[in-house]
PDB file of N, CA and C in Angstrom:
ATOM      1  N   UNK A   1      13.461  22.890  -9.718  1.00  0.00           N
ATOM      2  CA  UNK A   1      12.080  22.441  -9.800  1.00  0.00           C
ATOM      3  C   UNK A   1      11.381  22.725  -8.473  1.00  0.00           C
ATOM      4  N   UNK A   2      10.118  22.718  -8.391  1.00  0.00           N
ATOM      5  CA  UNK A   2       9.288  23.482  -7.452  1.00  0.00           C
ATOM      6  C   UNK A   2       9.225  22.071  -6.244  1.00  0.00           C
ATOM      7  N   UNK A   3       9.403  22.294  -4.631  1.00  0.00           N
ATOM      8  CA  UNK A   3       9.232  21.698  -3.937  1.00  0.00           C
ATOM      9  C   UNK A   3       7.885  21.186  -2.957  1.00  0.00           C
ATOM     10  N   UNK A   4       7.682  19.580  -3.287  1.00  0.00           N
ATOM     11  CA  UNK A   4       6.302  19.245  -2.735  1.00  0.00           C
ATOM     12  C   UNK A   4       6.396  18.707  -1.855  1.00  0.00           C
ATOM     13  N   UNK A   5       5.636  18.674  -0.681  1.00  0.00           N
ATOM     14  CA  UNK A   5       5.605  18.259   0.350  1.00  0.00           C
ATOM     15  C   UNK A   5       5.200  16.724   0.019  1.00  0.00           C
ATOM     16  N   UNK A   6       5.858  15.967   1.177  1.00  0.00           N
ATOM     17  CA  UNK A   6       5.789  14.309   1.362  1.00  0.00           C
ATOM     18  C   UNK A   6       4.270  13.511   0.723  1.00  0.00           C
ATOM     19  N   UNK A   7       3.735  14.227   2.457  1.00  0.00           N
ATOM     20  CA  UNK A   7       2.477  13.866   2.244  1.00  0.00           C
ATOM     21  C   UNK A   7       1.865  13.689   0.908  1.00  0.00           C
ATOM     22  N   UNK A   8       1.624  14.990   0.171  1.00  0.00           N
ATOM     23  CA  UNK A   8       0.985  14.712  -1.048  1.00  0.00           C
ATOM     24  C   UNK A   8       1.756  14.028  -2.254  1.00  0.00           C
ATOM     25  N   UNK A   9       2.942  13.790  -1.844  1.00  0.00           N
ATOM     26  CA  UNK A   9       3.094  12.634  -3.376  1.00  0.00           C
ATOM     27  C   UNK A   9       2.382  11.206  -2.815  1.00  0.00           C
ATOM     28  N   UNK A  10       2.291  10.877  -1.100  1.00  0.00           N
ATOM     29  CA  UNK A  10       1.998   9.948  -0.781  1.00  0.00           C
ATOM     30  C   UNK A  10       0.810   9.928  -0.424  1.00  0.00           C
ATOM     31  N   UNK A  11      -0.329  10.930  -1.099  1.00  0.00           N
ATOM     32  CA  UNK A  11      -1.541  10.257  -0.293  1.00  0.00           C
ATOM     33  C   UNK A  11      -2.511   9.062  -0.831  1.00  0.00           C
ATOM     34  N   UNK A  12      -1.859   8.231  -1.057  1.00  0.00           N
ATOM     35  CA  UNK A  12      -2.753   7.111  -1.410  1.00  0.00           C
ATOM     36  C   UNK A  12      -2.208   6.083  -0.474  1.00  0.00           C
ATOM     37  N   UNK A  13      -1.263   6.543   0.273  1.00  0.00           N
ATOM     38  CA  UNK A  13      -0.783   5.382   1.106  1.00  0.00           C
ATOM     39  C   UNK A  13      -1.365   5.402   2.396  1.00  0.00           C
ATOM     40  N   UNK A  14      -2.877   4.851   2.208  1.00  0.00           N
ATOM     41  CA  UNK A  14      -3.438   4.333   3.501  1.00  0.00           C
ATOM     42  C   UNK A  14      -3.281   5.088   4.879  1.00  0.00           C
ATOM     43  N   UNK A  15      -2.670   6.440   4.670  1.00  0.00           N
ATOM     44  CA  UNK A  15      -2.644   7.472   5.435  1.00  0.00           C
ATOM     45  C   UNK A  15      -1.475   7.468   6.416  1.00  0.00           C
ATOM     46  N   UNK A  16      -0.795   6.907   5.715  1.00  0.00           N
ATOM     47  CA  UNK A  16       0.920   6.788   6.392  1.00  0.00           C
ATOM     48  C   UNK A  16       2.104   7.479   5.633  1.00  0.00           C
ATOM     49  N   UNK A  17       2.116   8.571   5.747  1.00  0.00           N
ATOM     50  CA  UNK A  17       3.317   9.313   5.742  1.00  0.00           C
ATOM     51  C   UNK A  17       4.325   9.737   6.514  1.00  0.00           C
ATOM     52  N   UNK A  18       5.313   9.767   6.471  1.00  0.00           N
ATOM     53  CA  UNK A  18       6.584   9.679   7.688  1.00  0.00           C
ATOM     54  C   UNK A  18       6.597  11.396   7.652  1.00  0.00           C
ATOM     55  N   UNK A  19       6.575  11.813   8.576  1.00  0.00           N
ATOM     56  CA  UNK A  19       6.840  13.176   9.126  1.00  0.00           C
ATOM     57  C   UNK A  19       7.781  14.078   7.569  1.00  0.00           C
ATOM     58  N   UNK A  20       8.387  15.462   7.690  1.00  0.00           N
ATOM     59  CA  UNK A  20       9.279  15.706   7.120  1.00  0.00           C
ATOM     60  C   UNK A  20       9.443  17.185   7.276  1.00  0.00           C
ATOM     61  N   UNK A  21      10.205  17.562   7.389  1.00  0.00           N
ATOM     62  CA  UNK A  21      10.579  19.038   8.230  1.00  0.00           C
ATOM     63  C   UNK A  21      10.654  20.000   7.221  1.00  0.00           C
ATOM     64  N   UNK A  22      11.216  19.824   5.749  1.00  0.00           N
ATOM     65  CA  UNK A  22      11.079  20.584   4.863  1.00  0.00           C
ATOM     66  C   UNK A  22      10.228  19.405   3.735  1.00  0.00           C
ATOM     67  N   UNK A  23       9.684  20.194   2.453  1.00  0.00           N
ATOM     68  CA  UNK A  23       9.685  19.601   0.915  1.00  0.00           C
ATOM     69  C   UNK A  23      10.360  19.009   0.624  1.00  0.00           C
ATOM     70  N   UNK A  24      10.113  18.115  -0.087  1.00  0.00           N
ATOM     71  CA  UNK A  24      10.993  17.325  -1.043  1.00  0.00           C
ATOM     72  C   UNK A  24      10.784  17.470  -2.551  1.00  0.00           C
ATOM     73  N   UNK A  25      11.448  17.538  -3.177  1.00  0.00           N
ATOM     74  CA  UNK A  25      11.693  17.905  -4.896  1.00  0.00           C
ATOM     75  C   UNK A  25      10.339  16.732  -5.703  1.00  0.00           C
ATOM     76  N   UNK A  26       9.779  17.458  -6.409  1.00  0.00           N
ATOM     77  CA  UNK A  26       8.240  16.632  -6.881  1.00  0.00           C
ATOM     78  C   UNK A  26       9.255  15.642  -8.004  1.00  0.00           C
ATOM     79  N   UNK A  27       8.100  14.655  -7.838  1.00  0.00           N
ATOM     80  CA  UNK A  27       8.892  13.342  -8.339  1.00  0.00           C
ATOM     81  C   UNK A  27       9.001  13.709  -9.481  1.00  0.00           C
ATOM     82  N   UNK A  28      10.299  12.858 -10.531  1.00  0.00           N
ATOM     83  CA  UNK A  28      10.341  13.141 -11.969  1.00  0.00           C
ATOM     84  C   UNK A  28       9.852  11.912 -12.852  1.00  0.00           C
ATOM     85  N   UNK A  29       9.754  11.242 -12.415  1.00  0.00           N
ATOM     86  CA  UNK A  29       8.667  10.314 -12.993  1.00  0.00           C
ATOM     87  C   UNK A  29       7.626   9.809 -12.150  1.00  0.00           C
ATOM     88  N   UNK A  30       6.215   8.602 -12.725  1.00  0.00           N
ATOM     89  CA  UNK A  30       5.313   7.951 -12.017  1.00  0.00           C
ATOM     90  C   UNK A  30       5.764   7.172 -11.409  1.00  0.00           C
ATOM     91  N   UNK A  31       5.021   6.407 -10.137  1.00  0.00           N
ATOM     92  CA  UNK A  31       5.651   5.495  -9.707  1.00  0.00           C
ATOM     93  C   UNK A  31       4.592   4.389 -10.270  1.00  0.00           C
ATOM     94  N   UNK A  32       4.562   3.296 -10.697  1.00  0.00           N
ATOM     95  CA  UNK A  32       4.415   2.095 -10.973  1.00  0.00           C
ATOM     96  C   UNK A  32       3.099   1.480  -9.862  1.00  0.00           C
ATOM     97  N   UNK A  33       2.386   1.208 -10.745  1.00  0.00           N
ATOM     98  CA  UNK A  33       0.961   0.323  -9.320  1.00  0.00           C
ATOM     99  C   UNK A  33       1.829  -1.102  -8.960  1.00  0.00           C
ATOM    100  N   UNK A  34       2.523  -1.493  -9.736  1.00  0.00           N
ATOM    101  CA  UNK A  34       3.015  -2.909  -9.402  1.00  0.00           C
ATOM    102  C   UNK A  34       4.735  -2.898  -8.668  1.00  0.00           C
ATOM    103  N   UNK A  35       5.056  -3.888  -8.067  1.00  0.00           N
ATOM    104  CA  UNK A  35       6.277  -3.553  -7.461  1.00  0.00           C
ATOM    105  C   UNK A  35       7.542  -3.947  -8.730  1.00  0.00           C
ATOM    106  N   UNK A  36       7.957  -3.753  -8.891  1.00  0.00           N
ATOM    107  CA  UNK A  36       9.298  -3.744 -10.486  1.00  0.00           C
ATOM    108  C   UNK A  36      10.248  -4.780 -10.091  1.00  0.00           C
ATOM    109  N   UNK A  37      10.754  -5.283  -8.650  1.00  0.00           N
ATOM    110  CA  UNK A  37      11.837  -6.444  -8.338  1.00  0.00           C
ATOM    111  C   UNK A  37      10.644  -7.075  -7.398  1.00  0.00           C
ATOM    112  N   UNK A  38      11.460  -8.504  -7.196  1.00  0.00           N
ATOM    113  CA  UNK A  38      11.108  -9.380  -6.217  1.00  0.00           C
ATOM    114  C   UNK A  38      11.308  -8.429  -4.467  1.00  0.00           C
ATOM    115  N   UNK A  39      10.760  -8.406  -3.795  1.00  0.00           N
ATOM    116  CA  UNK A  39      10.661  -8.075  -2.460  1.00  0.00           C
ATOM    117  C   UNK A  39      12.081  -8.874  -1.813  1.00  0.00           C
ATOM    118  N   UNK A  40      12.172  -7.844  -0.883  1.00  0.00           N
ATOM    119  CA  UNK A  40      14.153  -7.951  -0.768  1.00  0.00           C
ATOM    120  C   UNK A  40      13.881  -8.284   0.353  1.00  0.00           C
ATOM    121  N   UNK A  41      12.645  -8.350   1.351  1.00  0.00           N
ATOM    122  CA  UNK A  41      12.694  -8.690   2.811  1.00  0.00           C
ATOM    123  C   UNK A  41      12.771  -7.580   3.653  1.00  0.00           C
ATOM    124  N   UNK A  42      12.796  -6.303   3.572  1.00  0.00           N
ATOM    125  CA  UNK A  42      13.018  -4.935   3.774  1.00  0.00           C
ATOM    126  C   UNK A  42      11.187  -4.471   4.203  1.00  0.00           C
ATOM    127  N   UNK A  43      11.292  -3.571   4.898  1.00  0.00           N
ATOM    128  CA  UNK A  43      10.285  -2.721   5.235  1.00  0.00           C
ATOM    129  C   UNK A  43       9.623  -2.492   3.822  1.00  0.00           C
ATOM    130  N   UNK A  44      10.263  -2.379   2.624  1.00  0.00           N
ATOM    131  CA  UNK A  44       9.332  -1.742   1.964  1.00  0.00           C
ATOM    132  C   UNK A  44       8.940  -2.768   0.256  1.00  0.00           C
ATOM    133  N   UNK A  45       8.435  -3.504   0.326  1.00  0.00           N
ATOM    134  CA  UNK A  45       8.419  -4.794  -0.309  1.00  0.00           C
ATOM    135  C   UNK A  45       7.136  -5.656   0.192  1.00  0.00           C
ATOM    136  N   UNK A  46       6.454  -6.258  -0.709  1.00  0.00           N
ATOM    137  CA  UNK A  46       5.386  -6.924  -0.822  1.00  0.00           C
ATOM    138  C   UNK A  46       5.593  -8.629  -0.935  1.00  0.00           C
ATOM    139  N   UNK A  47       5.241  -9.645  -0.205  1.00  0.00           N
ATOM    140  CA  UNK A  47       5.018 -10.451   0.300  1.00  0.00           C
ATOM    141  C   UNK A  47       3.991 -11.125  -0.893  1.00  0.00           C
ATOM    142  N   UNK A  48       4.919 -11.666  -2.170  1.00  0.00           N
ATOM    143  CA  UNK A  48       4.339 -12.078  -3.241  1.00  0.00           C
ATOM    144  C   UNK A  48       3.367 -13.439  -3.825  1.00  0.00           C
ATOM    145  N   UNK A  49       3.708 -14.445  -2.156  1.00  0.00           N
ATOM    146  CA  UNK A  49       3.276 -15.664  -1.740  1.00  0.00           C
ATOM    147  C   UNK A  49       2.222 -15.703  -1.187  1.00  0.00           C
ATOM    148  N   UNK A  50       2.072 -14.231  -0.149  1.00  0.00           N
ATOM    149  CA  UNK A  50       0.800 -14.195   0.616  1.00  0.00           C
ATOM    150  C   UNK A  50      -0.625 -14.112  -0.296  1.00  0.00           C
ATOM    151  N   UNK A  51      -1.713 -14.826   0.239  1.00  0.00           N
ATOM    152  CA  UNK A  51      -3.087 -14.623  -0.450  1.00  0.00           C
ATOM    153  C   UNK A  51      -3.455 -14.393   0.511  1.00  0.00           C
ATOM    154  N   UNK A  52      -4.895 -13.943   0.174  1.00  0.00           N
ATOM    155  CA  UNK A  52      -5.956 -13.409   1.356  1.00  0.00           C
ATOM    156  C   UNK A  52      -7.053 -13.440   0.446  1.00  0.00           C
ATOM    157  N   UNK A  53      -8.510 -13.139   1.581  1.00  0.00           N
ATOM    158  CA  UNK A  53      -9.325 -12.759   0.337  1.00  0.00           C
ATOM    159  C   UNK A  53     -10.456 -11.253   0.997  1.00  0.00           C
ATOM    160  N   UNK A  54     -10.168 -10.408   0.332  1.00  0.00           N
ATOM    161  CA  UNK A  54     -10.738  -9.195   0.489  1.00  0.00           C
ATOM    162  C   UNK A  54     -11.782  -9.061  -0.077  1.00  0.00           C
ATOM    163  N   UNK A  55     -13.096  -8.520   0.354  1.00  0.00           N
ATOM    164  CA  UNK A  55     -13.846  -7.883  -0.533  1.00  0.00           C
ATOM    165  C   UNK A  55     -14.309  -6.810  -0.121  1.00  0.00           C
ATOM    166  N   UNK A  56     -14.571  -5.471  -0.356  1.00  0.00           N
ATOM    167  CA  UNK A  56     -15.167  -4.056   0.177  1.00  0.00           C
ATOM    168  C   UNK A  56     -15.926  -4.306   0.651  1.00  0.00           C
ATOM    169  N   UNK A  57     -16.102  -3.681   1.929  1.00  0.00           N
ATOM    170  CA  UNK A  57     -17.596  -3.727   2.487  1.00  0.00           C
ATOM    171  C   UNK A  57     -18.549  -2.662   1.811  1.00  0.00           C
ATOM    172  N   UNK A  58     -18.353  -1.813   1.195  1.00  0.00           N
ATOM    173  CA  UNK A  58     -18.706  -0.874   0.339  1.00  0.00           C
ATOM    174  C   UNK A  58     -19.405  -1.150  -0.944  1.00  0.00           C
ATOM    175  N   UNK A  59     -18.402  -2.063  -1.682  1.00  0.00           N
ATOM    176  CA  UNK A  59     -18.237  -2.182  -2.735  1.00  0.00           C
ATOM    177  C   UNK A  59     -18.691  -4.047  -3.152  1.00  0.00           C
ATOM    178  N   UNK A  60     -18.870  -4.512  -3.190  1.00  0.00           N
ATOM    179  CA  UNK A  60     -18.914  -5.862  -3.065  1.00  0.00           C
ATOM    180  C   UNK A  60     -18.310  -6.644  -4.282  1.00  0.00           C
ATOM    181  N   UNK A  61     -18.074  -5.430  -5.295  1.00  0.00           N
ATOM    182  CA  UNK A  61     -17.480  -5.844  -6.543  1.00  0.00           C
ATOM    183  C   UNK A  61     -16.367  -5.996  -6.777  1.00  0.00           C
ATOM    184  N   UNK A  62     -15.445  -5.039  -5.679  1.00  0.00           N
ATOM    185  CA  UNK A  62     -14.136  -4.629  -5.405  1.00  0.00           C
ATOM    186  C   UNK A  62     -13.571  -5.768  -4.624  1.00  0.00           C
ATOM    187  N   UNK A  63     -12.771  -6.668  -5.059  1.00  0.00           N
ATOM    188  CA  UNK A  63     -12.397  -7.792  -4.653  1.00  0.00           C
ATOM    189  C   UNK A  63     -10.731  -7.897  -4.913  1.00  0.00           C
ATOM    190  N   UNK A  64      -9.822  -8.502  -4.179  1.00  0.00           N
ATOM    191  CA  UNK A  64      -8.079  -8.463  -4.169  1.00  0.00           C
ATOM    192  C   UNK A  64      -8.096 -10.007  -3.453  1.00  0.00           C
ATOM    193  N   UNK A  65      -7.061 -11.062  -4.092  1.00  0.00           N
ATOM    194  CA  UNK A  65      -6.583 -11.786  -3.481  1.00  0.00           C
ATOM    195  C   UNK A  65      -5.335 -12.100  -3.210  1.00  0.00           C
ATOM    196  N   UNK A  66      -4.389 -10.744  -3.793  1.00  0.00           N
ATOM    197  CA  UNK A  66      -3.176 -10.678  -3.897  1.00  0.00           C
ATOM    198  C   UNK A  66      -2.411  -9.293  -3.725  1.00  0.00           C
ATOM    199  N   UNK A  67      -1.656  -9.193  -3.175  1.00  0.00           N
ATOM    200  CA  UNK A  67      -0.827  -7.945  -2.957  1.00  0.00           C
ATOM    201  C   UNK A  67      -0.755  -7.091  -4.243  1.00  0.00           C
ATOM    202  N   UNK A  68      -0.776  -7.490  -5.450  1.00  0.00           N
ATOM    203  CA  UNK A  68      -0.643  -7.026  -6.289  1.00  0.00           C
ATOM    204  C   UNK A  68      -1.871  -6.551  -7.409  1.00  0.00           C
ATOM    205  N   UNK A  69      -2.944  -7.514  -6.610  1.00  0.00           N
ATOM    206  CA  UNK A  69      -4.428  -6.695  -6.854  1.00  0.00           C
ATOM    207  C   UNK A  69      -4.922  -5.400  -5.844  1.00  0.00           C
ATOM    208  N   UNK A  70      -4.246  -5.156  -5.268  1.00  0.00           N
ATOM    209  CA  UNK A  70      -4.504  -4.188  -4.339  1.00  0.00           C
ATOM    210  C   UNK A  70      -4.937  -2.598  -4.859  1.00  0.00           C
ATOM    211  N   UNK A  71      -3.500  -2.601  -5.801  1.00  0.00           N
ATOM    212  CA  UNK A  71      -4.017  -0.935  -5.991  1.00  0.00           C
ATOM    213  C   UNK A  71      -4.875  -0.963  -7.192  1.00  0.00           C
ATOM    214  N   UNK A  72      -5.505  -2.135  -7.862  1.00  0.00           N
ATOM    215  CA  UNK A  72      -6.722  -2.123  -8.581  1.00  0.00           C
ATOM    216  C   UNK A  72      -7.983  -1.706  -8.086  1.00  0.00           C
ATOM    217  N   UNK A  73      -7.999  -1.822  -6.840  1.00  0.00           N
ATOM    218  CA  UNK A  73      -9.253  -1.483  -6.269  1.00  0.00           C
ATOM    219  C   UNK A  73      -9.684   0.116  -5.891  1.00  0.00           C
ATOM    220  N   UNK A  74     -10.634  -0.048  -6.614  1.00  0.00           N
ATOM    221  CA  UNK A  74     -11.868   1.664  -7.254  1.00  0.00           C
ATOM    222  C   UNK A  74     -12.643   1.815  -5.886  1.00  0.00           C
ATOM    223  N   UNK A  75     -13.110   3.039  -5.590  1.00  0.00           N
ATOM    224  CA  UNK A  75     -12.010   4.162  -5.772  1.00  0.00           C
ATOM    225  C   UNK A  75     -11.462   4.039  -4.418  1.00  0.00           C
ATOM    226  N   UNK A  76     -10.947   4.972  -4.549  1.00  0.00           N
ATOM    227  CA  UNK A  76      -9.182   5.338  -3.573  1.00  0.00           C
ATOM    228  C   UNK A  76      -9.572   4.764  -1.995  1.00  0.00           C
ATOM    229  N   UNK A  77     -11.176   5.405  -2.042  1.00  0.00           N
ATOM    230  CA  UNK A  77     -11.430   4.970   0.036  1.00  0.00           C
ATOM    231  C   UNK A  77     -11.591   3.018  -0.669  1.00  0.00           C
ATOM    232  N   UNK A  78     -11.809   2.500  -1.493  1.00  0.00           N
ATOM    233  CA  UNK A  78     -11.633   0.928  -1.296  1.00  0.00           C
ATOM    234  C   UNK A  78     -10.325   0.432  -1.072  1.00  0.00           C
ATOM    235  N   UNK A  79      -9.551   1.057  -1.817  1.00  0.00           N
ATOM    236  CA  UNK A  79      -7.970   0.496  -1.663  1.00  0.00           C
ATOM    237  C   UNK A  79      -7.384   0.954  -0.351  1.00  0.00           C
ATOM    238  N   UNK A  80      -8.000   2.207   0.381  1.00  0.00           N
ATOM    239  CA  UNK A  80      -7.659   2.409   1.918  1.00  0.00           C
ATOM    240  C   UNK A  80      -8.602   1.240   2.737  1.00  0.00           C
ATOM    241  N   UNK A  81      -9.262   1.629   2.475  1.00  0.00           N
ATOM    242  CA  UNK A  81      -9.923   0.163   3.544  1.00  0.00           C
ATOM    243  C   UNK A  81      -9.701  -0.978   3.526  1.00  0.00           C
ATOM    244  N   UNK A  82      -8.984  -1.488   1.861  1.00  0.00           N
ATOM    245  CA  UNK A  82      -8.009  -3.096   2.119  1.00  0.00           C
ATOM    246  C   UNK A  82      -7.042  -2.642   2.676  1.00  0.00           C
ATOM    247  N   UNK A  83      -6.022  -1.609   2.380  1.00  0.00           N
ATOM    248  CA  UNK A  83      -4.323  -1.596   3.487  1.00  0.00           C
ATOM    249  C   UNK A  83      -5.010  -1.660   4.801  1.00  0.00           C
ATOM    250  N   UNK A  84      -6.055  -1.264   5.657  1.00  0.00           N
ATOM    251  CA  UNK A  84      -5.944  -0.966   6.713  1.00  0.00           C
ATOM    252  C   UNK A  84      -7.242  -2.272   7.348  1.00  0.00           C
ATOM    253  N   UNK A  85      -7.154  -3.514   6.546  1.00  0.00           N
ATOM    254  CA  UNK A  85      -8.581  -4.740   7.069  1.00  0.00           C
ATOM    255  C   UNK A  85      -6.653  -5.526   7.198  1.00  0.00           C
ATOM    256  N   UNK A  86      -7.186  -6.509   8.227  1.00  0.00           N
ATOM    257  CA  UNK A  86      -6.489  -7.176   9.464  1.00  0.00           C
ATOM    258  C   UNK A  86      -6.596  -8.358   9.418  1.00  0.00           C
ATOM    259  N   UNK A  87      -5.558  -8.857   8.708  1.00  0.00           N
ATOM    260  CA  UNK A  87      -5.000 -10.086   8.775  1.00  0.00           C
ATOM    261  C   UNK A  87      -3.953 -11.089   9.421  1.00  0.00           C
ATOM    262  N   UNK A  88      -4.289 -12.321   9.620  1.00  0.00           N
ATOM    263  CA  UNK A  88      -3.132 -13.280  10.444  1.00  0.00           C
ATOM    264  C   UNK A  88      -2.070 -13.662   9.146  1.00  0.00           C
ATOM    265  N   UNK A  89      -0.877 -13.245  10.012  1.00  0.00           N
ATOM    266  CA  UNK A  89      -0.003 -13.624   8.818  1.00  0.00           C
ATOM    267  C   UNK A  89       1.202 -14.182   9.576  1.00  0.00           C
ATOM    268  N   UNK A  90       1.630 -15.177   8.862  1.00  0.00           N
ATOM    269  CA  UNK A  90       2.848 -16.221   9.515  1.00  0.00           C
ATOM    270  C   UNK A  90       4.085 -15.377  10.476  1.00  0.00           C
ATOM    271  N   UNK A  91       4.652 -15.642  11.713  1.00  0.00           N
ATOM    272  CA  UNK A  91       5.749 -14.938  11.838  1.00  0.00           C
ATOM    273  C   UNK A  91       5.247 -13.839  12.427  1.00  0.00           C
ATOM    274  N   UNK A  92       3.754 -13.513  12.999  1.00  0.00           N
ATOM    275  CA  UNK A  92       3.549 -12.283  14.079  1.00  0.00           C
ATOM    276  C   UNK A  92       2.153 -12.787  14.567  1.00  0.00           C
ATOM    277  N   UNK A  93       2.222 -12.201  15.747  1.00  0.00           N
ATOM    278  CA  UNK A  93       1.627 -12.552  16.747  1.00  0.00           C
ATOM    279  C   UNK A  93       0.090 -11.918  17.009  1.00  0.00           C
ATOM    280  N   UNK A  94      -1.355 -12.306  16.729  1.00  0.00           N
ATOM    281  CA  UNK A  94      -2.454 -11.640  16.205  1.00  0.00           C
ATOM    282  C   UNK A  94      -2.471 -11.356  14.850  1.00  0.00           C
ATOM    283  N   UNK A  95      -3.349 -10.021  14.524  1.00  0.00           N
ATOM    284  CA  UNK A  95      -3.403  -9.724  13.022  1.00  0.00           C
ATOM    285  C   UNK A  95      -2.705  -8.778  12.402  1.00  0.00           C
ATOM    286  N   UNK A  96      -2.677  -8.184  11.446  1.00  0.00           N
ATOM    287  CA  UNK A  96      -1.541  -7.373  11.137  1.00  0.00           C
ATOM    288  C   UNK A  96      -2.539  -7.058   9.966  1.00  0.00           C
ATOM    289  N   UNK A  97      -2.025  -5.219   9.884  1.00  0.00           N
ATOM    290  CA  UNK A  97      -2.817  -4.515   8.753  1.00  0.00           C
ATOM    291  C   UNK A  97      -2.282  -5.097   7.904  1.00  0.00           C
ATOM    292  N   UNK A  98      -2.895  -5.008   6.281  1.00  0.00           N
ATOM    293  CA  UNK A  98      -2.459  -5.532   4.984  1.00  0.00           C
ATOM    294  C   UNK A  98      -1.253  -4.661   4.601  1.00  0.00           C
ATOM    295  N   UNK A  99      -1.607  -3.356   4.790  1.00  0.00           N
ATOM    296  CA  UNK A  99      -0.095  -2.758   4.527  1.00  0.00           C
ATOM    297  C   UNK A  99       1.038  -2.634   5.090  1.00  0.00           C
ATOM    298  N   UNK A 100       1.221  -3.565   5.955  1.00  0.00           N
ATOM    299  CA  UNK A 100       2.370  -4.127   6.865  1.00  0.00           C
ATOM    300  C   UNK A 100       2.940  -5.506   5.775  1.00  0.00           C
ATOM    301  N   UNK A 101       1.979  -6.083   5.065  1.00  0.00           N
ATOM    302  CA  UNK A 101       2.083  -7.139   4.062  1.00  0.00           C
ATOM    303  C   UNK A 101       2.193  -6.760   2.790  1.00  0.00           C
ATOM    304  N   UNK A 102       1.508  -5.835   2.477  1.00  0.00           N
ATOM    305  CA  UNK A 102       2.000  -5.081   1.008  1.00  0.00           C
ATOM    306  C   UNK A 102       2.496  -4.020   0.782  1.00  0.00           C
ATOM    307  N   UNK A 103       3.142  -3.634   1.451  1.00  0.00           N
ATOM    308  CA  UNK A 103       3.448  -2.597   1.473  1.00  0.00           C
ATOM    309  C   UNK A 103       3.728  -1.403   0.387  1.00  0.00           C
ATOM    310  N   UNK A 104       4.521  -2.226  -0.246  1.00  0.00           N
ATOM    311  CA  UNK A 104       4.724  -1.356  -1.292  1.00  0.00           C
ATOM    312  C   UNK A 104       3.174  -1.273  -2.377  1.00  0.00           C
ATOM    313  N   UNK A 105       2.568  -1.940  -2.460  1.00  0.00           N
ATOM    314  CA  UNK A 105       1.075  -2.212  -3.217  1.00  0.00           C
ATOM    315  C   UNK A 105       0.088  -1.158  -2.471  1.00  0.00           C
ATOM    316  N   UNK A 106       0.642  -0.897  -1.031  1.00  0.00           N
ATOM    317  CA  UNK A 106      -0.670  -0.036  -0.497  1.00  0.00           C
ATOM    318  C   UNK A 106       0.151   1.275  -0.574  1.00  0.00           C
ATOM    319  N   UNK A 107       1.265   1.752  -1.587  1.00  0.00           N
ATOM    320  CA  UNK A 107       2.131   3.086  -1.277  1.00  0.00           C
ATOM    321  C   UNK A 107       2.748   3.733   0.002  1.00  0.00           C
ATOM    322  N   UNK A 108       2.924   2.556   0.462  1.00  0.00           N
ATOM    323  CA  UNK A 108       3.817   3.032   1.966  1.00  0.00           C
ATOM    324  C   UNK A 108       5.370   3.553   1.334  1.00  0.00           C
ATOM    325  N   UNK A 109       5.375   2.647   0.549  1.00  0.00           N
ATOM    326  CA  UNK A 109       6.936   3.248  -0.263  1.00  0.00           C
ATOM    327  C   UNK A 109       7.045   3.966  -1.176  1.00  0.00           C
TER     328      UNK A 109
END
C-alpha cells in the first residue's frame, strides 16, 4: 500500500506532529472523534472528569465543555483554537493548552 507521510494523517491535531524521517503506511481504517477506552494516564488519553467552558472567539455558537465535545467543533480553525486556549488544570503549575488535557480529542494521538 502507498506510503503517507505523518503529518497529513495528523493534520487536525492542533499542529503537533512528531517529526518522522520516512512515511508511514496510510491508515487502514478511520480513527474515531471519540476516545474508545477510559484514559490509561499516558500521554495520550483524555482527562474525562475535566470541564471547562470554551466558546470560539470566532464563532460564538461553537461551544465545548468537555474533552469529548471538542472535535465537534465547526470548522477545523475552531477546534484548533480550543486545543491551543489555556487552561488551569489541577497538578501543574500556571495554564496548560487544552491539548495537553485532551489529548487524544484534539488528535495528538
Amino acid at each position: 500500500s502507498p506510503k503517507v507521510a505523518l503529518s497529513i494523517i495528523c493534520s487536525r491535531s492542533c499542529g503537533e506532529c512528531p517529526d518522522t524521517e520516512a512515511p508511514t503506511q496510510a491508515p487502514v481504517k478511520s480513527i474515531t472523534d471519540a476516545p474508545s477506552q477510559a484514559p490509561t494516564g499516558g500521554p495520550c488519553a483524555d482527562d474525562d472528569t475535566y470541564t471547562f467552558e470554551y466558546e470560539d472567539s470566532k464563532d460564538p455558537t461553537q461551544t465545548a465543555n468537555s474533552c469529548a465535545e471538542v472535535p465537534l467543533l465547526k470548522p477545523v480553525s475552531a477546534f484548533n483554537r480550543a486545543c491551543r486556549t489555556k487552561y488551569r488544570y489541577e497538578g501543574k503549575s500556571g495554564k496548560v493548552e487544552l491539548k495537553t488535557i485532551c489529548s487524544r480529542s484534539c488528535g495528538i494521538c
